[in-house]
PDB file of N, CA and C in Angstrom:
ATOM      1  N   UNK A   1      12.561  -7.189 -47.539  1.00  0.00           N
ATOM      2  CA  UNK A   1      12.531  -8.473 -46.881  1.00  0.00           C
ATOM      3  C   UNK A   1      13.417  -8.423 -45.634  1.00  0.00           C
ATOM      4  N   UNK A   2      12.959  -8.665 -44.530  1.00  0.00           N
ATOM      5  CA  UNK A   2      14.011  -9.069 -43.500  1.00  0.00           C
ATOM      6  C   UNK A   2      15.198  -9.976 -43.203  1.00  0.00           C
ATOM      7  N   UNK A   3      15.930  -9.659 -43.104  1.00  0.00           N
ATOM      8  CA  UNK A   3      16.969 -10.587 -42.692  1.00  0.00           C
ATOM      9  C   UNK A   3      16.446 -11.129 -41.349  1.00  0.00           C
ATOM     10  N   UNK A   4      17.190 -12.417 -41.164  1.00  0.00           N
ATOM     11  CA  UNK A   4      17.220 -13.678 -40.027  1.00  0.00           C
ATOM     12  C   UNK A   4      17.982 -12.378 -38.869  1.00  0.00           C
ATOM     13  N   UNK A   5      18.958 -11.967 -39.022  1.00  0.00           N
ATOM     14  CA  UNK A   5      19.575 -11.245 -38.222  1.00  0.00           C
ATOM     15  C   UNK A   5      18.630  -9.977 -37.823  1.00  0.00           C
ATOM     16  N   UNK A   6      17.843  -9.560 -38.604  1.00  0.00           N
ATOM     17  CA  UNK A   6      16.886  -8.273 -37.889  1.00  0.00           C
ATOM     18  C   UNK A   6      15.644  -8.733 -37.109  1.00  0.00           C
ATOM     19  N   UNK A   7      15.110 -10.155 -37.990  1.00  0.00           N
ATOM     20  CA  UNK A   7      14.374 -10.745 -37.436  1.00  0.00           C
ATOM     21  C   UNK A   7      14.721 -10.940 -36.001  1.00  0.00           C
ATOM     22  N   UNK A   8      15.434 -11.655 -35.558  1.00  0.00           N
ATOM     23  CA  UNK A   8      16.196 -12.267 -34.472  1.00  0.00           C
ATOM     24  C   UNK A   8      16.162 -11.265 -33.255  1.00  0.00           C
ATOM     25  N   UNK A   9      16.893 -10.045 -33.376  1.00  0.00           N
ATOM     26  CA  UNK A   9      16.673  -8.722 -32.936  1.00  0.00           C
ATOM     27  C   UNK A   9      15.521  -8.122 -32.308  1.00  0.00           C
ATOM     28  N   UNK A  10      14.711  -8.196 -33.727  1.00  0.00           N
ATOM     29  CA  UNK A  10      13.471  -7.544 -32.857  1.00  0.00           C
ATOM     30  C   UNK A  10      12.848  -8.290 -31.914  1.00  0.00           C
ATOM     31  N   UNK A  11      12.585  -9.800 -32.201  1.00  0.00           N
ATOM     32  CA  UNK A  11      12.322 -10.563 -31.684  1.00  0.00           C
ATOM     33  C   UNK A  11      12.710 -10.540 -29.854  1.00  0.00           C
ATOM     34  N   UNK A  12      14.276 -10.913 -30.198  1.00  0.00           N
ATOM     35  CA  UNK A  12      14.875 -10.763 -28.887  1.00  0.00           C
ATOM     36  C   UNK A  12      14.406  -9.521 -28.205  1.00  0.00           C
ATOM     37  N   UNK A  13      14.232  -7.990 -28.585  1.00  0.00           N
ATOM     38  CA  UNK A  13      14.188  -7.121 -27.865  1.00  0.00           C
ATOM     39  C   UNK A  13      12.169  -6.989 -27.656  1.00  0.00           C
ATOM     40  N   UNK A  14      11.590  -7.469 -28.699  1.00  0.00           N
ATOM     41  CA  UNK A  14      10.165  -7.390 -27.956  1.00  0.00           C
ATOM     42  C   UNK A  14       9.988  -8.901 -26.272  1.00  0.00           C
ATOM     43  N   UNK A  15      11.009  -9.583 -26.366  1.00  0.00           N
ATOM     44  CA  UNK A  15      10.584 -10.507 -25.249  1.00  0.00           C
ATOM     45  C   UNK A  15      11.840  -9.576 -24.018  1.00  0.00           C
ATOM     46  N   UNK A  16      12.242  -8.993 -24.327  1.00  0.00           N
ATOM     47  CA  UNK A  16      13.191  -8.028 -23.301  1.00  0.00           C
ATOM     48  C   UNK A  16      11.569  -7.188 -22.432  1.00  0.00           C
ATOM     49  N   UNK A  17      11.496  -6.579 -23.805  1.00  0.00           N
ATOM     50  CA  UNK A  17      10.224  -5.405 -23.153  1.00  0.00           C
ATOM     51  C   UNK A  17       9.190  -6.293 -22.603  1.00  0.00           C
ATOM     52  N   UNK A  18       8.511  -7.491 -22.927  1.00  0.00           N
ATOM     53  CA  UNK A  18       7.631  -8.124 -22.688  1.00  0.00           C
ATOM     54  C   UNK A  18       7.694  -8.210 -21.048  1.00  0.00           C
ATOM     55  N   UNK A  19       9.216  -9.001 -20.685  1.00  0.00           N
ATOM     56  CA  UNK A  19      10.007  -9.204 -19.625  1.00  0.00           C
ATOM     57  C   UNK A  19       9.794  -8.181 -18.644  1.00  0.00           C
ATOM     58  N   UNK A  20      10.330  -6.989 -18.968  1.00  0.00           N
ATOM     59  CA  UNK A  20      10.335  -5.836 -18.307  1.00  0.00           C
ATOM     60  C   UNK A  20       9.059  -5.248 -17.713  1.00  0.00           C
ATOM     61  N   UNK A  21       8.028  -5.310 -18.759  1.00  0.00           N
ATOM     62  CA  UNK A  21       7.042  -4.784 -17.982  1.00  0.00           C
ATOM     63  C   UNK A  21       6.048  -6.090 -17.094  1.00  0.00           C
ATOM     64  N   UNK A  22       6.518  -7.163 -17.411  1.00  0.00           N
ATOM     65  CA  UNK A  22       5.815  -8.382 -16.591  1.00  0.00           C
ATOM     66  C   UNK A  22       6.458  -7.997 -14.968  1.00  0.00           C
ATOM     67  N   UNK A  23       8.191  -7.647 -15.157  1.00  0.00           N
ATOM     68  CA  UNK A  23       8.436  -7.521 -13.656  1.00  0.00           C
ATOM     69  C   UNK A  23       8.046  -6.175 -13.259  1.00  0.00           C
ATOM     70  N   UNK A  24       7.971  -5.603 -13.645  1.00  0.00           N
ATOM     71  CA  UNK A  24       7.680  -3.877 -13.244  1.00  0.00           C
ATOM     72  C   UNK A  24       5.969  -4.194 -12.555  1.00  0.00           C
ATOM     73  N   UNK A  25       4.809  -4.980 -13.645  1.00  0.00           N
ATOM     74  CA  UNK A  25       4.048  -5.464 -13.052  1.00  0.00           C
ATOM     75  C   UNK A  25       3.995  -5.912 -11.930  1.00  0.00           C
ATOM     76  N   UNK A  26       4.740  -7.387 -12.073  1.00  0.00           N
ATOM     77  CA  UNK A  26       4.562  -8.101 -10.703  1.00  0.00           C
ATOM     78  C   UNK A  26       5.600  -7.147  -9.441  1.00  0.00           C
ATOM     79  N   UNK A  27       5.830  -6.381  -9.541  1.00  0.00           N
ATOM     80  CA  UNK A  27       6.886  -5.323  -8.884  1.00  0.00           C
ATOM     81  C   UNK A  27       5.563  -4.591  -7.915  1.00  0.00           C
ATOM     82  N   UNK A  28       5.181  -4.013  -8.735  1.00  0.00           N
ATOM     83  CA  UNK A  28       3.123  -3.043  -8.429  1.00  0.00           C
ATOM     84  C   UNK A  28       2.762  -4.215  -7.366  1.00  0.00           C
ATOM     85  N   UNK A  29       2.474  -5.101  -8.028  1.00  0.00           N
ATOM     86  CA  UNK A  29       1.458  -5.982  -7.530  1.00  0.00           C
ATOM     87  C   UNK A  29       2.032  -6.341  -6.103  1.00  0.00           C
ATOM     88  N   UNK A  30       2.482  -6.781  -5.805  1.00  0.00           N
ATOM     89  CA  UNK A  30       3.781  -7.108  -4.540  1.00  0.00           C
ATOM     90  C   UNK A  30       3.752  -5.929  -3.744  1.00  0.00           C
ATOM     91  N   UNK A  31       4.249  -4.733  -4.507  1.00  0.00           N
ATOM     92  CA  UNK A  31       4.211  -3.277  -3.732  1.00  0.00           C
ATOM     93  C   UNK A  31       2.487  -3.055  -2.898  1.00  0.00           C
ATOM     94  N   UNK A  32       1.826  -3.423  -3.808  1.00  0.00           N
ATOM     95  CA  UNK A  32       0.556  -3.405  -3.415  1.00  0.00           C
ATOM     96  C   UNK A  32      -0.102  -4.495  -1.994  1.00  0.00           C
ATOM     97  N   UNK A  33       0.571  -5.397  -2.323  1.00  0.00           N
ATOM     98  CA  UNK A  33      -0.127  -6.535  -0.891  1.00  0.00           C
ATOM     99  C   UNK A  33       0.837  -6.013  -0.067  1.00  0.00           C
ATOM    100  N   UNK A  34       1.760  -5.632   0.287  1.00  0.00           N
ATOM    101  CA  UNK A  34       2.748  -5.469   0.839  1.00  0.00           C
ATOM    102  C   UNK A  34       1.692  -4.223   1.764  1.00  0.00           C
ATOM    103  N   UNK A  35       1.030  -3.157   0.464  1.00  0.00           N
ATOM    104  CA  UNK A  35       0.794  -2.289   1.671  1.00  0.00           C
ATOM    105  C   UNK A  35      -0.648  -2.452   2.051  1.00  0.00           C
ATOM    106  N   UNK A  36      -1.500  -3.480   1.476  1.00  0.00           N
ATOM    107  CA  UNK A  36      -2.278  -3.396   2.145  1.00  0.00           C
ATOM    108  C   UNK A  36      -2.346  -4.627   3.340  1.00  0.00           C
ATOM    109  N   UNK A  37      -0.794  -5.892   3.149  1.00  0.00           N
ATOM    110  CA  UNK A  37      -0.960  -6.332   4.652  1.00  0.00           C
ATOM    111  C   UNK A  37      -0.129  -5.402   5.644  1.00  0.00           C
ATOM    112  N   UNK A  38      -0.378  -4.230   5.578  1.00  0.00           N
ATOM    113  CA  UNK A  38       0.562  -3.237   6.579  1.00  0.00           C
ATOM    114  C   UNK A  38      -0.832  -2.402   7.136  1.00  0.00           C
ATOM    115  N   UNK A  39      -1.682  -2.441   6.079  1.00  0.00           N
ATOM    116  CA  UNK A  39      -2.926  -1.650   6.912  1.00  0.00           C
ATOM    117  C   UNK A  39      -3.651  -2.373   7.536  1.00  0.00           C
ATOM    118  N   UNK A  40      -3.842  -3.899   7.129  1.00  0.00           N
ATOM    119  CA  UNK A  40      -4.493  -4.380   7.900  1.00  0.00           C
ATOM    120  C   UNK A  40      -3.793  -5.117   9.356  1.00  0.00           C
ATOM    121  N   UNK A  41      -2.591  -4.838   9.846  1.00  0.00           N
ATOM    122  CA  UNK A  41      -1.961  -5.049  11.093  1.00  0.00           C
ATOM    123  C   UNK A  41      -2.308  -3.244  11.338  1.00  0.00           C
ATOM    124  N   UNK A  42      -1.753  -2.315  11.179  1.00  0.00           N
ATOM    125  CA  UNK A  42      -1.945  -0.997  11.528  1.00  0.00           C
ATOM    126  C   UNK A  42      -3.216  -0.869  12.064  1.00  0.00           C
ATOM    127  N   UNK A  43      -4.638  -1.337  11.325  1.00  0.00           N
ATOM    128  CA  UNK A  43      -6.205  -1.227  11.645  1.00  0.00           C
ATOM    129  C   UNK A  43      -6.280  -1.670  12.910  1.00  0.00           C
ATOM    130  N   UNK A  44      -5.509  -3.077  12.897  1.00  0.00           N
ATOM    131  CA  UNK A  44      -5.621  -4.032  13.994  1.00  0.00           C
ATOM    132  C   UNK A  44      -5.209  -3.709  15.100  1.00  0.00           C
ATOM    133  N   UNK A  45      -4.319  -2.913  15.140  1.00  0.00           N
ATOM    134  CA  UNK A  45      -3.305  -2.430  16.105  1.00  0.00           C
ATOM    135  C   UNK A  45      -3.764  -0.951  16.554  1.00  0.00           C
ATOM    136  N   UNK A  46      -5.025  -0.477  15.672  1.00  0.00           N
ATOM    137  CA  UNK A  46      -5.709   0.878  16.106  1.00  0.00           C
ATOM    138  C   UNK A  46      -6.498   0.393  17.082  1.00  0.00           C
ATOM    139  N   UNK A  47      -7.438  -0.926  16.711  1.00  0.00           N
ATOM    140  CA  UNK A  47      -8.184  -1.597  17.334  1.00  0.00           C
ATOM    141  C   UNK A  47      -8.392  -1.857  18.404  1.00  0.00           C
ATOM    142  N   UNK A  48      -6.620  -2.280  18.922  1.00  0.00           N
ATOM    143  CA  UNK A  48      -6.334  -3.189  20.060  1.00  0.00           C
ATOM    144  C   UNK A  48      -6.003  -1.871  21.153  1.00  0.00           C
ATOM    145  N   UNK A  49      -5.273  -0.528  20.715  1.00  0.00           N
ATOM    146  CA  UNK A  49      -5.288   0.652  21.388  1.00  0.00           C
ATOM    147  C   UNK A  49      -6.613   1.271  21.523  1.00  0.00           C
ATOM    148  N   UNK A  50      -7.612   1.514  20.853  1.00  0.00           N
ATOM    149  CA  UNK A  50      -9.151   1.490  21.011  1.00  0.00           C
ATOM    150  C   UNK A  50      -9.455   1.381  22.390  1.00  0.00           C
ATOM    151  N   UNK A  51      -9.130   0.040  22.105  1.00  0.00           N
ATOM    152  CA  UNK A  51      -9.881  -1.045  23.167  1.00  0.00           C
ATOM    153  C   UNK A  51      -9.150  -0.930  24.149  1.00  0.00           C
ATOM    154  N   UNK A  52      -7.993  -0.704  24.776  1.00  0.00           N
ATOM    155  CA  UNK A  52      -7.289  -0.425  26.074  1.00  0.00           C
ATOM    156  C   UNK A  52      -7.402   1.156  26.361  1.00  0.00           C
ATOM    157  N   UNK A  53      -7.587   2.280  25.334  1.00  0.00           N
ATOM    158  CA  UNK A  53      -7.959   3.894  25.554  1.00  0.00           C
ATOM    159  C   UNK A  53      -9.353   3.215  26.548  1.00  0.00           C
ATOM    160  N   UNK A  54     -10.324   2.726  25.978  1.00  0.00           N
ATOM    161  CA  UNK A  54     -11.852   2.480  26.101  1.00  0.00           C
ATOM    162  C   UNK A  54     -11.653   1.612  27.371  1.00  0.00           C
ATOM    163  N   UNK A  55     -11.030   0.796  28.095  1.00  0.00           N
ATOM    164  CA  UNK A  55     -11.032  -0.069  29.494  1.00  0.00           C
ATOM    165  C   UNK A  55      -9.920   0.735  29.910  1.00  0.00           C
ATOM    166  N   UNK A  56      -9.636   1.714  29.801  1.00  0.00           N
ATOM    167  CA  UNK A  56      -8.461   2.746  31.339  1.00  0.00           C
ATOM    168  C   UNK A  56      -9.620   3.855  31.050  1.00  0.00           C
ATOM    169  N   UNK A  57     -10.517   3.987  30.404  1.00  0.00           N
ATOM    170  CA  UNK A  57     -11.357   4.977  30.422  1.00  0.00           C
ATOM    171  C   UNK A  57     -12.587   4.719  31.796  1.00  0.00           C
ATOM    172  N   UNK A  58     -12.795   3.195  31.247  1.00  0.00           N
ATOM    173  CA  UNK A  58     -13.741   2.962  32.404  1.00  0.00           C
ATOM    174  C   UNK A  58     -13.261   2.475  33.473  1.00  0.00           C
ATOM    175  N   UNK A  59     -11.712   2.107  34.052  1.00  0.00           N
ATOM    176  CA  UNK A  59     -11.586   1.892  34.938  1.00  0.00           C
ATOM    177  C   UNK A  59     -11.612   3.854  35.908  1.00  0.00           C
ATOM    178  N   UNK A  60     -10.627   4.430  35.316  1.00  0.00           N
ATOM    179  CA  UNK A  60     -11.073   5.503  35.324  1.00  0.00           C
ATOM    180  C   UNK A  60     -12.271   6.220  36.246  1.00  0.00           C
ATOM    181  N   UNK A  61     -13.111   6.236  35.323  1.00  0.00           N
ATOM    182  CA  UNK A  61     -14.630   6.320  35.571  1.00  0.00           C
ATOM    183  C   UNK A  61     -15.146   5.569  36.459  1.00  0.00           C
ATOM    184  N   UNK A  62     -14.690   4.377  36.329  1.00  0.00           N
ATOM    185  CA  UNK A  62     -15.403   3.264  38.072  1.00  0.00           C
ATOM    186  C   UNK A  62     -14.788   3.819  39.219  1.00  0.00           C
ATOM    187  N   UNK A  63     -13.764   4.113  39.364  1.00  0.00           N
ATOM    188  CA  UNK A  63     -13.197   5.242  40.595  1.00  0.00           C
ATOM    189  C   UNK A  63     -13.511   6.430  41.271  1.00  0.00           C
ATOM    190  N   UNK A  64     -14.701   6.780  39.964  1.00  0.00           N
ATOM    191  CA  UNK A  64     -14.950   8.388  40.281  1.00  0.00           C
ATOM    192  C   UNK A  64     -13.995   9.811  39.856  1.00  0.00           C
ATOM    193  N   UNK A  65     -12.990   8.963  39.150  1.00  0.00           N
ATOM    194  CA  UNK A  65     -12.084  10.226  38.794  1.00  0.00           C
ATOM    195  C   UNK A  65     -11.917  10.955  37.428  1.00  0.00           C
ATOM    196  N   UNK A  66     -13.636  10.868  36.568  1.00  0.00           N
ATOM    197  CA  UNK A  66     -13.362  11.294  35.358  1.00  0.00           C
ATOM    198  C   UNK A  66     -12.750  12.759  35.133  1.00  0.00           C
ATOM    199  N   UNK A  67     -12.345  13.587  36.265  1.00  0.00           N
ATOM    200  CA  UNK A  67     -12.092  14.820  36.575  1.00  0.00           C
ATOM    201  C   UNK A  67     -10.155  14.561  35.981  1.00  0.00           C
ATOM    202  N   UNK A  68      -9.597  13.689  36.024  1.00  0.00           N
ATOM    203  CA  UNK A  68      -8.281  13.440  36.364  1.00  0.00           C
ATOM    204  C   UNK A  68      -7.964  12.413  34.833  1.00  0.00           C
ATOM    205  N   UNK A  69      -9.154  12.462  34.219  1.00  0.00           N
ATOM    206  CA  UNK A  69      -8.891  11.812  33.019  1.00  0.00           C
ATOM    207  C   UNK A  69      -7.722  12.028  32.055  1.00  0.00           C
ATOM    208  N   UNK A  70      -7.894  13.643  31.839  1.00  0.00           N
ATOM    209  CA  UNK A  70      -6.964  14.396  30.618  1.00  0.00           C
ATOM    210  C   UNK A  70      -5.402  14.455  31.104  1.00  0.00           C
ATOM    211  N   UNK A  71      -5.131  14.215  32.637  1.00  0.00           N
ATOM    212  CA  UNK A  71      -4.229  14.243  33.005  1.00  0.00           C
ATOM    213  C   UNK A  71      -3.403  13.136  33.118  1.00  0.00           C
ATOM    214  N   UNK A  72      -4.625  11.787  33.097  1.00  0.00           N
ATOM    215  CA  UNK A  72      -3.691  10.762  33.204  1.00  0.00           C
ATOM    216  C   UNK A  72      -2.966  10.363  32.345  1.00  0.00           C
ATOM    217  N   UNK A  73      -1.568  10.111  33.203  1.00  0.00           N
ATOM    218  CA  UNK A  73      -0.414   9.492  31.817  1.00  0.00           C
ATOM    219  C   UNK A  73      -0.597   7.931  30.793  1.00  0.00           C
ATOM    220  N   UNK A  74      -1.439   7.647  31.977  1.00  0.00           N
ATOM    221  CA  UNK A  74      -1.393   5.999  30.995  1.00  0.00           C
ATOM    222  C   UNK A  74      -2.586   6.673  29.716  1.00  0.00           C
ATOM    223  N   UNK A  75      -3.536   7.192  30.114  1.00  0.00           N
ATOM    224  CA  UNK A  75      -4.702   7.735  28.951  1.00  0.00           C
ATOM    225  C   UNK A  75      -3.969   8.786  28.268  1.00  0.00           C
ATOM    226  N   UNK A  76      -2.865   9.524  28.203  1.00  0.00           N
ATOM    227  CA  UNK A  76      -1.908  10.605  27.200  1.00  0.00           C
ATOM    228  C   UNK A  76      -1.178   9.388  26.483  1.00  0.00           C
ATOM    229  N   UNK A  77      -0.752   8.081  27.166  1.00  0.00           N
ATOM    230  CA  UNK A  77       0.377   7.307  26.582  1.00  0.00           C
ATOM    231  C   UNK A  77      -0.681   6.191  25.658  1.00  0.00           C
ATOM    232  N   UNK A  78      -1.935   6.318  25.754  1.00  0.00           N
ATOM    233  CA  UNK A  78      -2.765   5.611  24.955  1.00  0.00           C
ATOM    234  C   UNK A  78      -3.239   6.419  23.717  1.00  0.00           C
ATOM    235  N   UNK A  79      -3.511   7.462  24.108  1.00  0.00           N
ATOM    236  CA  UNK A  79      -3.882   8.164  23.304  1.00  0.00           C
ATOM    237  C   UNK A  79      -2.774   8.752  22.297  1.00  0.00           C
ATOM    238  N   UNK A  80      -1.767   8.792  22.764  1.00  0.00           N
ATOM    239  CA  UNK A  80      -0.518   9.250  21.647  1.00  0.00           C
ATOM    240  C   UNK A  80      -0.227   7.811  20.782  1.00  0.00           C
ATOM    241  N   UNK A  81      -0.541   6.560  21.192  1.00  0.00           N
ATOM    242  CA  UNK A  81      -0.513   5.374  20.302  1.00  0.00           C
ATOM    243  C   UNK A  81      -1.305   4.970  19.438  1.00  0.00           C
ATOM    244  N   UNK A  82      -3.014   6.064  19.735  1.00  0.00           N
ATOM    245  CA  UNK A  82      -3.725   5.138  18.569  1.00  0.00           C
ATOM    246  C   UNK A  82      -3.608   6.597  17.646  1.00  0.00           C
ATOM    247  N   UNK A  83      -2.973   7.749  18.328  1.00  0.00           N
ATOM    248  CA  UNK A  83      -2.801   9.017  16.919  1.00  0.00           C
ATOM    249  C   UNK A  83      -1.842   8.425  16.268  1.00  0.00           C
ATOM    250  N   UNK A  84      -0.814   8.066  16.741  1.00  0.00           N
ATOM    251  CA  UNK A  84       0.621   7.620  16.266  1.00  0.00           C
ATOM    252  C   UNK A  84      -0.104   6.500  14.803  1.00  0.00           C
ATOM    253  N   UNK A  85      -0.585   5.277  15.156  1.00  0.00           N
ATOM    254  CA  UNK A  85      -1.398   4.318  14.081  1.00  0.00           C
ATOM    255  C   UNK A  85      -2.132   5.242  13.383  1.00  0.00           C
ATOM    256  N   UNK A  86      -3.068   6.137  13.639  1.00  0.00           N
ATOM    257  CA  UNK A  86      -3.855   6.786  12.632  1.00  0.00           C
ATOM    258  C   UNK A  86      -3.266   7.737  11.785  1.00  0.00           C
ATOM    259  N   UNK A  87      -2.189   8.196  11.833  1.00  0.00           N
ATOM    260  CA  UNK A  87      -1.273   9.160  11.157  1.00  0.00           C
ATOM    261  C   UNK A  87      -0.536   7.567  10.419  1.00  0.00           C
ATOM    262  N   UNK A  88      -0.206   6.678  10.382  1.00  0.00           N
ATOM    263  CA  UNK A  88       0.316   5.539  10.014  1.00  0.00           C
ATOM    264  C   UNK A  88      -0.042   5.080   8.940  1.00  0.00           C
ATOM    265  N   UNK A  89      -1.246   4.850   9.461  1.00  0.00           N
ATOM    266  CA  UNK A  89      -2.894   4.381   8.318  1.00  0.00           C
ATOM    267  C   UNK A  89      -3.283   5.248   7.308  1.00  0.00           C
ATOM    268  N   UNK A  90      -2.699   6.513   7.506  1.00  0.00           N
ATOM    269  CA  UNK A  90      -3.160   7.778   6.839  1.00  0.00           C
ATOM    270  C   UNK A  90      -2.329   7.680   5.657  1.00  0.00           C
ATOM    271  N   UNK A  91      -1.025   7.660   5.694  1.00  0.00           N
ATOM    272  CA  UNK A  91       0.626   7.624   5.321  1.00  0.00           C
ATOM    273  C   UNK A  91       0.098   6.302   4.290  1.00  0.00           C
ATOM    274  N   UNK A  92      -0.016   5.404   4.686  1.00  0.00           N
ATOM    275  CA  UNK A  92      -0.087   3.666   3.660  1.00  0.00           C
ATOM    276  C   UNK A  92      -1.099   4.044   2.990  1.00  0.00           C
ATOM    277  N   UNK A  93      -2.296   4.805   3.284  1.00  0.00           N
ATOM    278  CA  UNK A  93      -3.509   4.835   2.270  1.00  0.00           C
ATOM    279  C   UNK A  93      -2.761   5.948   0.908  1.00  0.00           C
ATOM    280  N   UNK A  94      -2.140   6.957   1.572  1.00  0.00           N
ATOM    281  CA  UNK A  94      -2.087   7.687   0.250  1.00  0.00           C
ATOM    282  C   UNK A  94      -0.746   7.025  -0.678  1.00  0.00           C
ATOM    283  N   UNK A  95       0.043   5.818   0.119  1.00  0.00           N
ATOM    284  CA  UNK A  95       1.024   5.355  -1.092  1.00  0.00           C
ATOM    285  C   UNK A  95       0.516   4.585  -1.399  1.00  0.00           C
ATOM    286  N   UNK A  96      -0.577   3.997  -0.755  1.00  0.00           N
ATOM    287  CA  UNK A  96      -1.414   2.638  -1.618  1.00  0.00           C
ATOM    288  C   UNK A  96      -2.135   3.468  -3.222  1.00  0.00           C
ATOM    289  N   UNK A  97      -3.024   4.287  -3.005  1.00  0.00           N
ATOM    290  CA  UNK A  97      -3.592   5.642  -3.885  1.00  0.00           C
ATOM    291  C   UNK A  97      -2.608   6.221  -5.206  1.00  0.00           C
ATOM    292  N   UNK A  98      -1.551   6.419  -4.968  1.00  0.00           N
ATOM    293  CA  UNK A  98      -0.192   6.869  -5.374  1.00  0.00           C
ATOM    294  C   UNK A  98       0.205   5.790  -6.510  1.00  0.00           C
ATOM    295  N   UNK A  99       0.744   4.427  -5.419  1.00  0.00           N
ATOM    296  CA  UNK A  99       0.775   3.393  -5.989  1.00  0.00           C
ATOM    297  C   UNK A  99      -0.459   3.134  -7.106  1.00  0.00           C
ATOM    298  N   UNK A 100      -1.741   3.319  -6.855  1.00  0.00           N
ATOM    299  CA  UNK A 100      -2.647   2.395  -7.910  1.00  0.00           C
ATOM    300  C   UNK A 100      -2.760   3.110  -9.088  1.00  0.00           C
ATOM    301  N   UNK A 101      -2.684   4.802  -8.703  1.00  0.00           N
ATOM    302  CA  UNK A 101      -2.591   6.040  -9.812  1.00  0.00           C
ATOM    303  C   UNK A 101      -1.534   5.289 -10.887  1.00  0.00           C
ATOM    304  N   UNK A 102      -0.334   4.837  -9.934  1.00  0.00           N
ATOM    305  CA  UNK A 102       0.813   4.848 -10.934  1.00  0.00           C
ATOM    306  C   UNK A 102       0.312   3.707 -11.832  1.00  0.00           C
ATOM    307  N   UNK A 103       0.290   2.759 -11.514  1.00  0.00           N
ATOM    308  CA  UNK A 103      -0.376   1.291 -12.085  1.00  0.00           C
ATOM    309  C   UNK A 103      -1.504   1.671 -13.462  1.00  0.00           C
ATOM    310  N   UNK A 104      -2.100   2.875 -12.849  1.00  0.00           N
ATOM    311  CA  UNK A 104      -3.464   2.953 -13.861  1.00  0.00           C
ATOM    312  C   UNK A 104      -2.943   3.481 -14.858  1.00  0.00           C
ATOM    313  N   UNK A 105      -1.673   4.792 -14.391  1.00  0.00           N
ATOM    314  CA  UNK A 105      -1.308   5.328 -15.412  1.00  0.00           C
ATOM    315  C   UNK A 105      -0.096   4.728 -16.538  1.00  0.00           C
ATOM    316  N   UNK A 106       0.386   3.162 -15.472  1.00  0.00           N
ATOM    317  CA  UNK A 106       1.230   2.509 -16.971  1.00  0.00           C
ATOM    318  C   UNK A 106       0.553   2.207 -18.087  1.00  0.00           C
ATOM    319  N   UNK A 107       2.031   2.440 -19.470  1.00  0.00           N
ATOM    320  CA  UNK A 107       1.254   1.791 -20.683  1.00  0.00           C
ATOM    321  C   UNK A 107       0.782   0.403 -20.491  1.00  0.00           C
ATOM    322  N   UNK A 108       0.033   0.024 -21.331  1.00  0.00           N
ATOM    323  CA  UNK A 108      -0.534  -1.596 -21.506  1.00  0.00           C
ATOM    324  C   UNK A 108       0.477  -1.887 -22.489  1.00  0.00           C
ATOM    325  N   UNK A 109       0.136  -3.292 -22.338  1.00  0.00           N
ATOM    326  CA  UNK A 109       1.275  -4.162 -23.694  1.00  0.00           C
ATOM    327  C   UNK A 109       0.454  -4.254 -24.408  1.00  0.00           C
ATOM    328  N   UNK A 110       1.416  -3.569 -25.470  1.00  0.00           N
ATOM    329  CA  UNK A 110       1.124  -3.135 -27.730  1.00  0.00           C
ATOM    330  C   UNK A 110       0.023  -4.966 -27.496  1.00  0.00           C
ATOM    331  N   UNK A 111      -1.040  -4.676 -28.347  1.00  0.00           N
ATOM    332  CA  UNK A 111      -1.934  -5.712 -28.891  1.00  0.00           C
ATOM    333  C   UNK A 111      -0.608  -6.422 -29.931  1.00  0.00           C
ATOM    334  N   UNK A 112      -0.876  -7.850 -29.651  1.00  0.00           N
ATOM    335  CA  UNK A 112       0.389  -8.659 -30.564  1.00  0.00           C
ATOM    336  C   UNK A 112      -0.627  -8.946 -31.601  1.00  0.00           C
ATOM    337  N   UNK A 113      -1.785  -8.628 -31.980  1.00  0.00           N
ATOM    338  CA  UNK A 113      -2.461  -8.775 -33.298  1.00  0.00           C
ATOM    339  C   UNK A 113      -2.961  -7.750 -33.921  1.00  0.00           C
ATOM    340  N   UNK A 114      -2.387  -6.374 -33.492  1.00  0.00           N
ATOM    341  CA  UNK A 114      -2.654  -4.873 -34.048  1.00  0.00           C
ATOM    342  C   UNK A 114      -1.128  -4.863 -35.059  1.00  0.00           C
ATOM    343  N   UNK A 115      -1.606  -4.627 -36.608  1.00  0.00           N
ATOM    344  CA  UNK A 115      -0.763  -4.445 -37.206  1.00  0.00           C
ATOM    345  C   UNK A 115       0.264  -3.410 -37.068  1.00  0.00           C
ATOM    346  N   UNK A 116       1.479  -4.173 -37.352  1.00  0.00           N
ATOM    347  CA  UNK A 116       2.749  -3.024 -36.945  1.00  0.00           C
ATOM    348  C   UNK A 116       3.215  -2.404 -38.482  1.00  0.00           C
ATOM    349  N   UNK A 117       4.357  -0.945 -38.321  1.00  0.00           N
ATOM    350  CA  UNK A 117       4.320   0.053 -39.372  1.00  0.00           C
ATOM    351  C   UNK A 117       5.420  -0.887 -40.371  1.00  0.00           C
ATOM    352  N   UNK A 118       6.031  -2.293 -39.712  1.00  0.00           N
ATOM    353  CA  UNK A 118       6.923  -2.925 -40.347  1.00  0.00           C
ATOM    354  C   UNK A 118       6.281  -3.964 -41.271  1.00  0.00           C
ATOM    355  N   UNK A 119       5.042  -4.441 -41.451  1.00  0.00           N
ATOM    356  CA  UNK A 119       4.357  -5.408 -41.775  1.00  0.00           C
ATOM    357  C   UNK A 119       3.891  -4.850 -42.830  1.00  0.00           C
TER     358      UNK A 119
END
C-alpha cells in the first residue's frame, strides 16, 4: 500500500517532468518560428538584392557596356550581398532541419492511461 508521503512524491515529481518537457516543448516551438521568421526576412532580402543585381544589370546594358559588367563594383558589391543572404538561407535551413530532427527525435509523454509497473 502506498503511503500519502510516496504518493505525494511521485505525484509532485510526475508534474516536475510533465513541466519540463511542456517547456523544452514550447522552447522547440519558439526556436522554430524564430527561424523560420529569419528566413522569411533573409528570402525577402535575397529578393530585394535580386532586384537591384537585375536594374544595375540593365542600366548597365542600356549604356552599351555589357563588356564592363564583371568589373563593375556596384554589380561585385551586389552580387557579394545576395551570395552573402544565400549562404544565410542555407545556414537557417539546416538548423531549422536539425532543429525538427531533434523535436522528432524527443520522447513523447508516458500515456497517463497505460498501466504503470507500480499499479
Amino acid at each position: 500500500m502506498n503511503t500519502p508521503t510516496g504518493m505525494w512524491s511521485r505525484f509532485r515529481d510526475e508534474v516536475r517532468s510533465v513541466s519540463d518537457r511542456t517547456r523544452r516543448g514550447a522552447r522547440r516551438v519558439y526556436d522554430e518560428g524564430v527561424l523560420r521568421v529569419d528566413l522569411v526576412s533573409l528570402r525577402r532580402e535575397r529578393r530585394r538584392g535580386l532586384a537591384d543585381l537585375g536594374e544595375r544589370a540593365l542600366k548597365v546594358w542600356n549604356k552599351g557596356e555589357l563588356s564592363m559588367l564583371e568589373g563593375d563594383s556596384e554589380m561585385i558589391r551586389l552580387r557579394a550581398r545576395v551570395e552573402g543572404v544565400d549562404a544565410a538561407i542555407a545556414a537557417k535551413e539546416v538548423e531549422l532541419s536539425h532543429l525538427r530532427a531533434a523535436t522528432e527525435k524527443a520522447p513523447q509523454a508516458p500515456d497517463p492511461e497505460a498501466p504503470t509497473p507500480e499499479s
